[in-house]
C-alpha atoms as a PDB file:
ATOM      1  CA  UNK A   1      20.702 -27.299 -18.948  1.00  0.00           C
ATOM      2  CA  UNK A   2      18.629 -27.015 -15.757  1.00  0.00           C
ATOM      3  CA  UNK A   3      17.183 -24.045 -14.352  1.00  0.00           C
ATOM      4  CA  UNK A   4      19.106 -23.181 -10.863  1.00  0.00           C
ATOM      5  CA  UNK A   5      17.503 -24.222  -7.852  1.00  0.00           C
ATOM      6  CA  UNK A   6      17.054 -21.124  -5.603  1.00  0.00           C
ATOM      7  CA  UNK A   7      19.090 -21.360  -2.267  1.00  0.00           C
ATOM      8  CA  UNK A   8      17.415 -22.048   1.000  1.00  0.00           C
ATOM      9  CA  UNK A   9      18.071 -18.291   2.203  1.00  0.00           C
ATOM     10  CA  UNK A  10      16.542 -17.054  -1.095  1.00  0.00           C
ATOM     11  CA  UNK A  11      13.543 -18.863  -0.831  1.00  0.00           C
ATOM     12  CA  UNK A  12      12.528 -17.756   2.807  1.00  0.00           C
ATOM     13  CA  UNK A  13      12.299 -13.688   1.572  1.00  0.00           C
ATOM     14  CA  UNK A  14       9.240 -12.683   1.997  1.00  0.00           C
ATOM     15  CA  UNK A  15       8.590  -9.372  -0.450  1.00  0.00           C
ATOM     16  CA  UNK A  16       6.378  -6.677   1.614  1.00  0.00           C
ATOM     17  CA  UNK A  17       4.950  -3.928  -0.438  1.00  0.00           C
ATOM     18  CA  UNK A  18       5.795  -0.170   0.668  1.00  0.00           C
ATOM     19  CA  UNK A  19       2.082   0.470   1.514  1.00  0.00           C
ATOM     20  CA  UNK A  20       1.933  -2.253   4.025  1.00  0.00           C
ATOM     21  CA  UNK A  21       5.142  -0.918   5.536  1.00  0.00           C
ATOM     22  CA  UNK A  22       3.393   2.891   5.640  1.00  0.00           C
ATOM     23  CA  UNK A  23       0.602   1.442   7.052  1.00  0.00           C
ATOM     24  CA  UNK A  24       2.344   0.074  10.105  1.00  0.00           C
ATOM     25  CA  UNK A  25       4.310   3.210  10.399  1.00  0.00           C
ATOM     26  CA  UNK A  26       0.922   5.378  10.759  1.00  0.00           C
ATOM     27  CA  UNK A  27      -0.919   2.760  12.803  1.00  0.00           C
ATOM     28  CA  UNK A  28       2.556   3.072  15.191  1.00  0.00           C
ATOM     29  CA  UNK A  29       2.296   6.495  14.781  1.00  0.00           C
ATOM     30  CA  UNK A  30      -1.542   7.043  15.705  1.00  0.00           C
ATOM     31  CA  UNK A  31      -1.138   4.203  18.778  1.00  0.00           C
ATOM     32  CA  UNK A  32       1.385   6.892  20.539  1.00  0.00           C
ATOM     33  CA  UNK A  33      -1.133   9.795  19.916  1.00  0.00           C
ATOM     34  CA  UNK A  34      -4.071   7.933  21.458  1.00  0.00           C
ATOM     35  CA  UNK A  35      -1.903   6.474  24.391  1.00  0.00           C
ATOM     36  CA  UNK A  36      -1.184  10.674  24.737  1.00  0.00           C
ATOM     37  CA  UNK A  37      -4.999  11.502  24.825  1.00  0.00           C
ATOM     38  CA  UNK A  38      -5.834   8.600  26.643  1.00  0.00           C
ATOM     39  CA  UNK A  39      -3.257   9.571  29.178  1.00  0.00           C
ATOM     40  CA  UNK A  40      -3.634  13.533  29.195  1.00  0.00           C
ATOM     41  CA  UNK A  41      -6.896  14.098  27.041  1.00  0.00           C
ATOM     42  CA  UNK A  42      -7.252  16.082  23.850  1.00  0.00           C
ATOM     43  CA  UNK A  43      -7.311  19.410  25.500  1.00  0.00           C
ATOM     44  CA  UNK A  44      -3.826  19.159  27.096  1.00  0.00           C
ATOM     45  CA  UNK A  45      -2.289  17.369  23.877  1.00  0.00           C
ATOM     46  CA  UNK A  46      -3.716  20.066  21.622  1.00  0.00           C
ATOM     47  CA  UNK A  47      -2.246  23.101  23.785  1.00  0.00           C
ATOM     48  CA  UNK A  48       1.041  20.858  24.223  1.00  0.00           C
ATOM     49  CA  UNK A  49       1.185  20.620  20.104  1.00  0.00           C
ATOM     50  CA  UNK A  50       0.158  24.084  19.633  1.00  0.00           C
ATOM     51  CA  UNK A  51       3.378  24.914  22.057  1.00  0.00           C
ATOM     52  CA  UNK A  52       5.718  22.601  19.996  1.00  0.00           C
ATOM     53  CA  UNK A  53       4.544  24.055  16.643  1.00  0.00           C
ATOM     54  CA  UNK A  54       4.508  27.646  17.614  1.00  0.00           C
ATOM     55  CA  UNK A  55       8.045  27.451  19.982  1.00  0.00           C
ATOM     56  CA  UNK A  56      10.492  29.006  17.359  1.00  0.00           C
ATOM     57  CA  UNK A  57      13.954  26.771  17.872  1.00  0.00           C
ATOM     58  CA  UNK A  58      13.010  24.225  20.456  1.00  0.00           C
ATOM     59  CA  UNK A  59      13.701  21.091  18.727  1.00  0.00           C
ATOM     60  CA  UNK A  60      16.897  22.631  17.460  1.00  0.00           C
ATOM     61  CA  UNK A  61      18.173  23.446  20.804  1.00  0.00           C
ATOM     62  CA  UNK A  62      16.914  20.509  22.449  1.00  0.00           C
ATOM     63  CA  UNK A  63      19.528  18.641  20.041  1.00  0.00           C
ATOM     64  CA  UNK A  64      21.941  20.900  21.182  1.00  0.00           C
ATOM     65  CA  UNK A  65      21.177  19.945  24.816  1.00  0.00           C
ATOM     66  CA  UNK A  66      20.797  16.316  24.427  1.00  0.00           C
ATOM     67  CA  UNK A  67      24.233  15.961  22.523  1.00  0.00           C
ATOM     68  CA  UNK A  68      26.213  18.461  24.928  1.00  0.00           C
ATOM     69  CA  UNK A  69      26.972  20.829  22.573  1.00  0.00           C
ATOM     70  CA  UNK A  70      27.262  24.376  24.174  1.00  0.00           C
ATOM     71  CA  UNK A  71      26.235  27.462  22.655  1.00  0.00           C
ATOM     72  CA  UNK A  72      29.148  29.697  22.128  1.00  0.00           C
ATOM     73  CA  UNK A  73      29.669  32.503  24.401  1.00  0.00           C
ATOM     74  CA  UNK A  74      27.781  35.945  24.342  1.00  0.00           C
ATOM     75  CA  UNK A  75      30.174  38.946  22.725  1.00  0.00           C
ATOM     76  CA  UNK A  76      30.639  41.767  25.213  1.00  0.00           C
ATOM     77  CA  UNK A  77      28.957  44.700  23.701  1.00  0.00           C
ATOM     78  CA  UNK A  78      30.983  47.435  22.538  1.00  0.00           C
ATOM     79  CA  UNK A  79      31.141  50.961  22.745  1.00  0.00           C
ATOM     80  CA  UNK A  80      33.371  51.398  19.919  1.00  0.00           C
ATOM     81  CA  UNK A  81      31.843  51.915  16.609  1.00  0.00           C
ATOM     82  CA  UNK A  82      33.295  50.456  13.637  1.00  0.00           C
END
């Protein structure tokens, strides 16, 4: 018996290890942040993080705004006590 001859399309995959692929992610990652400073400088992008990380439910309704979904309506108070 002869060992099989791997197909054409078999041969051509190219294995990439997961740190390479983390690596490119970051490097991505850190090329938007200096285009930001670069753009704005450091003060302006630290006081814009600072305003994303402290902003309690702004990513969460900006979803909400960017897929059209409304927030239901406001109950009427009422006088009546339960």
């Amino acid at each position: 018996m002869t060992a099989k001859e791997p197909d054409r399309a078999e041969a051509m995959v190219v294995q990439v290890p997961d740190k390479f692929i983390l690596l490119v992610i970051a490097a991505y990652a850190a090329a938007f942040v200096a285009f930001g400073v670069a753009v704005d400088g450091p003060a302006a992008v630290g006081r814009g993080l600072l305003a994303i990380i402290t902003t309690r439910d702004a990513l969460l309704t900006d979803c909400f705004g960017s897929g059209a979904v409304k927030p239901p309506p406001a109950r009427a108070q009422s006088s009546v006590v339960r």
